[in-house]
C-alpha atoms as a PDB file:
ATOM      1  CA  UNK A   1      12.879  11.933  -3.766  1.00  0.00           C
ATOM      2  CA  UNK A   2      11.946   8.448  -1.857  1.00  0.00           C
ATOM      3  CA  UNK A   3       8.304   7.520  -1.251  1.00  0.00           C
ATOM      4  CA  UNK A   4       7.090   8.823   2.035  1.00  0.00           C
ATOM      5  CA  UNK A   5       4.234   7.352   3.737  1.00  0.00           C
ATOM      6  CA  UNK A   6       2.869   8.489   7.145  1.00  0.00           C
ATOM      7  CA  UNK A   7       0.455   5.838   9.348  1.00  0.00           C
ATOM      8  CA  UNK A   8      -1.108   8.152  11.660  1.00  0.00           C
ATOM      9  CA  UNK A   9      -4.512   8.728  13.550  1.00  0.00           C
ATOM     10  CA  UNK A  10      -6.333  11.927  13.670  1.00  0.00           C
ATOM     11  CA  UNK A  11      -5.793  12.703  17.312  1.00  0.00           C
ATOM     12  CA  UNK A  12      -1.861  12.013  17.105  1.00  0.00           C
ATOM     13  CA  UNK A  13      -0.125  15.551  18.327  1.00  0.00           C
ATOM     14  CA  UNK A  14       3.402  14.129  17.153  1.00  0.00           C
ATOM     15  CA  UNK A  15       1.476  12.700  13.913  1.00  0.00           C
ATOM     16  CA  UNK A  16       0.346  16.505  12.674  1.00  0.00           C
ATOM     17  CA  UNK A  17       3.806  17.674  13.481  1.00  0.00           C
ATOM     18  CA  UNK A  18       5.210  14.942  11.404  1.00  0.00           C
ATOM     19  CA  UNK A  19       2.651  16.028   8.213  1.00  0.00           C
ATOM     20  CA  UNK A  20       3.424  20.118   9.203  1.00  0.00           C
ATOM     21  CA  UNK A  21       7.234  19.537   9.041  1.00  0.00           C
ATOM     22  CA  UNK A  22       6.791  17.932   5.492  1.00  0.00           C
ATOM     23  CA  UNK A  23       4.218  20.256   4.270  1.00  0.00           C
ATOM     24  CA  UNK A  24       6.470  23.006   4.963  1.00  0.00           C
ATOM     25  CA  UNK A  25       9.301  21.639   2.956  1.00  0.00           C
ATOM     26  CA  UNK A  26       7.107  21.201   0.188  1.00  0.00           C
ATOM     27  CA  UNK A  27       7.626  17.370   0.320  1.00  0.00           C
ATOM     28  CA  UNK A  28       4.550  14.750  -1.462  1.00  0.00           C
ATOM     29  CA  UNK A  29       3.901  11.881   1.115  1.00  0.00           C
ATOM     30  CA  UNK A  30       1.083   9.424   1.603  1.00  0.00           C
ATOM     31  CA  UNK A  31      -0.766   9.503   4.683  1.00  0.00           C
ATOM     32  CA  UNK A  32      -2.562   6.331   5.879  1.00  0.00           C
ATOM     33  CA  UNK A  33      -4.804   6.659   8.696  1.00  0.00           C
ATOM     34  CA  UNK A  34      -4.656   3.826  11.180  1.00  0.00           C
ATOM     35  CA  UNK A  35      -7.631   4.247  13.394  1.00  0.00           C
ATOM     36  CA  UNK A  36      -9.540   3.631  10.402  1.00  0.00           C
ATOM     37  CA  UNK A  37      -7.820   1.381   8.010  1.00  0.00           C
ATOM     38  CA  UNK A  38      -6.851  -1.870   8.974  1.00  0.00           C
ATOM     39  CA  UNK A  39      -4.985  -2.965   6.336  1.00  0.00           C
ATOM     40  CA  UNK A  40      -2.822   0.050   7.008  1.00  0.00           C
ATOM     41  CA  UNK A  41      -2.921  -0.503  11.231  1.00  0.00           C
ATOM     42  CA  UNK A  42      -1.261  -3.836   9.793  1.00  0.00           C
ATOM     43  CA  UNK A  43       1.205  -2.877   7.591  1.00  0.00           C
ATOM     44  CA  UNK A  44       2.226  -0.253   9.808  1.00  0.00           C
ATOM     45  CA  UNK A  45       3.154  -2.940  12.338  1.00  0.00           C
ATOM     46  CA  UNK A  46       4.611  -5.324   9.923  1.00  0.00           C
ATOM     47  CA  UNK A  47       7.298  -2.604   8.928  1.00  0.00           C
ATOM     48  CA  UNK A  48       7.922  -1.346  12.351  1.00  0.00           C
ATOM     49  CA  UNK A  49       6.471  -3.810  14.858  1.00  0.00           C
ATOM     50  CA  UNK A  50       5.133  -0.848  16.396  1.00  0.00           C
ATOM     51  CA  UNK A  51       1.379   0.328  17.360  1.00  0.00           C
ATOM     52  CA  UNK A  52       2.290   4.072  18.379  1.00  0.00           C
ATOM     53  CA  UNK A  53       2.250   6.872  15.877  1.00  0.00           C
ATOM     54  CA  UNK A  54       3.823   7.863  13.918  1.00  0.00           C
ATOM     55  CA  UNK A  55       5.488   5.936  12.121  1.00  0.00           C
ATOM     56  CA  UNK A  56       7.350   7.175   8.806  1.00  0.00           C
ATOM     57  CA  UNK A  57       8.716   4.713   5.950  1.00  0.00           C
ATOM     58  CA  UNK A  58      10.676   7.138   3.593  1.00  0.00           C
ATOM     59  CA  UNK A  59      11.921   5.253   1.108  1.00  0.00           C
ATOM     60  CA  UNK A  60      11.883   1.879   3.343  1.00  0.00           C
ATOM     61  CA  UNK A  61      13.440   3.609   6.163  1.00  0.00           C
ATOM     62  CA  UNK A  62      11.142   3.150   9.115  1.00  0.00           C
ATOM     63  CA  UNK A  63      11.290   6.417  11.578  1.00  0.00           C
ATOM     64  CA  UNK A  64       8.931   6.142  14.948  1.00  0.00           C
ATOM     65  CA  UNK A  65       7.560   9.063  16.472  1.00  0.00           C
ATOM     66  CA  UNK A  66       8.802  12.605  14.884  1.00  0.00           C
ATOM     67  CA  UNK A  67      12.208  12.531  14.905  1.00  0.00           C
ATOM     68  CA  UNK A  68      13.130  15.867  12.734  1.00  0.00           C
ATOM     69  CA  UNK A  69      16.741  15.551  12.454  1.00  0.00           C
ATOM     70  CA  UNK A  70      16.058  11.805  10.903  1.00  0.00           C
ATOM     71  CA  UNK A  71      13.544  12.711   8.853  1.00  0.00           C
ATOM     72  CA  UNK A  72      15.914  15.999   7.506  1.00  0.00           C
ATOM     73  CA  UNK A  73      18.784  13.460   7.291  1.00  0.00           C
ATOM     74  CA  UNK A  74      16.827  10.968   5.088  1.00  0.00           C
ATOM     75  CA  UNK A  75      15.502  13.483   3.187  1.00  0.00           C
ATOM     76  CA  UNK A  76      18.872  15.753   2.945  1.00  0.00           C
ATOM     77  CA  UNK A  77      16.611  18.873   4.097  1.00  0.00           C
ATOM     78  CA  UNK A  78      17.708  21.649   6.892  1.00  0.00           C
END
């Protein structure tokens, strides 16, 4: 299984839907808030070049928003 890490905020609709989706498949990601870590807020936009939420980076594959049928694709789950 690649390394997942999610850069979300805690208001983010599409960001809890992205978490849901993995928690439901049972899949181990880390989740780095971005309205409160800055570090993260940068990284985020180093690997996408993006300031919307969320953003995904399984296993160096960046994914903006929740896209389900990426995420399922990268992570070979139905």
């Amino acid at each position: 299984m690649p390394k997942i890490t999610i850069y979300t905020t805690p208001s983010c609709v599409y960001c809890h839907m992205t978490r849901e989706f993995l928690d439901e498949h049972n899949i181990a990601y880390e989740d780095k808030d971005v309205s409160a870590d800055e570090a993260a807020r940068e990284e985020m936009i180093k690997k996408s070049g993006q300031l919307g939420v969320p953003v995904s980076d399984i296993g160096g594959k960046i994914i903006v928003g929740f896209d389900k049928a990426a995420i399922s694709k990268l992570l070979n789950i139905g």
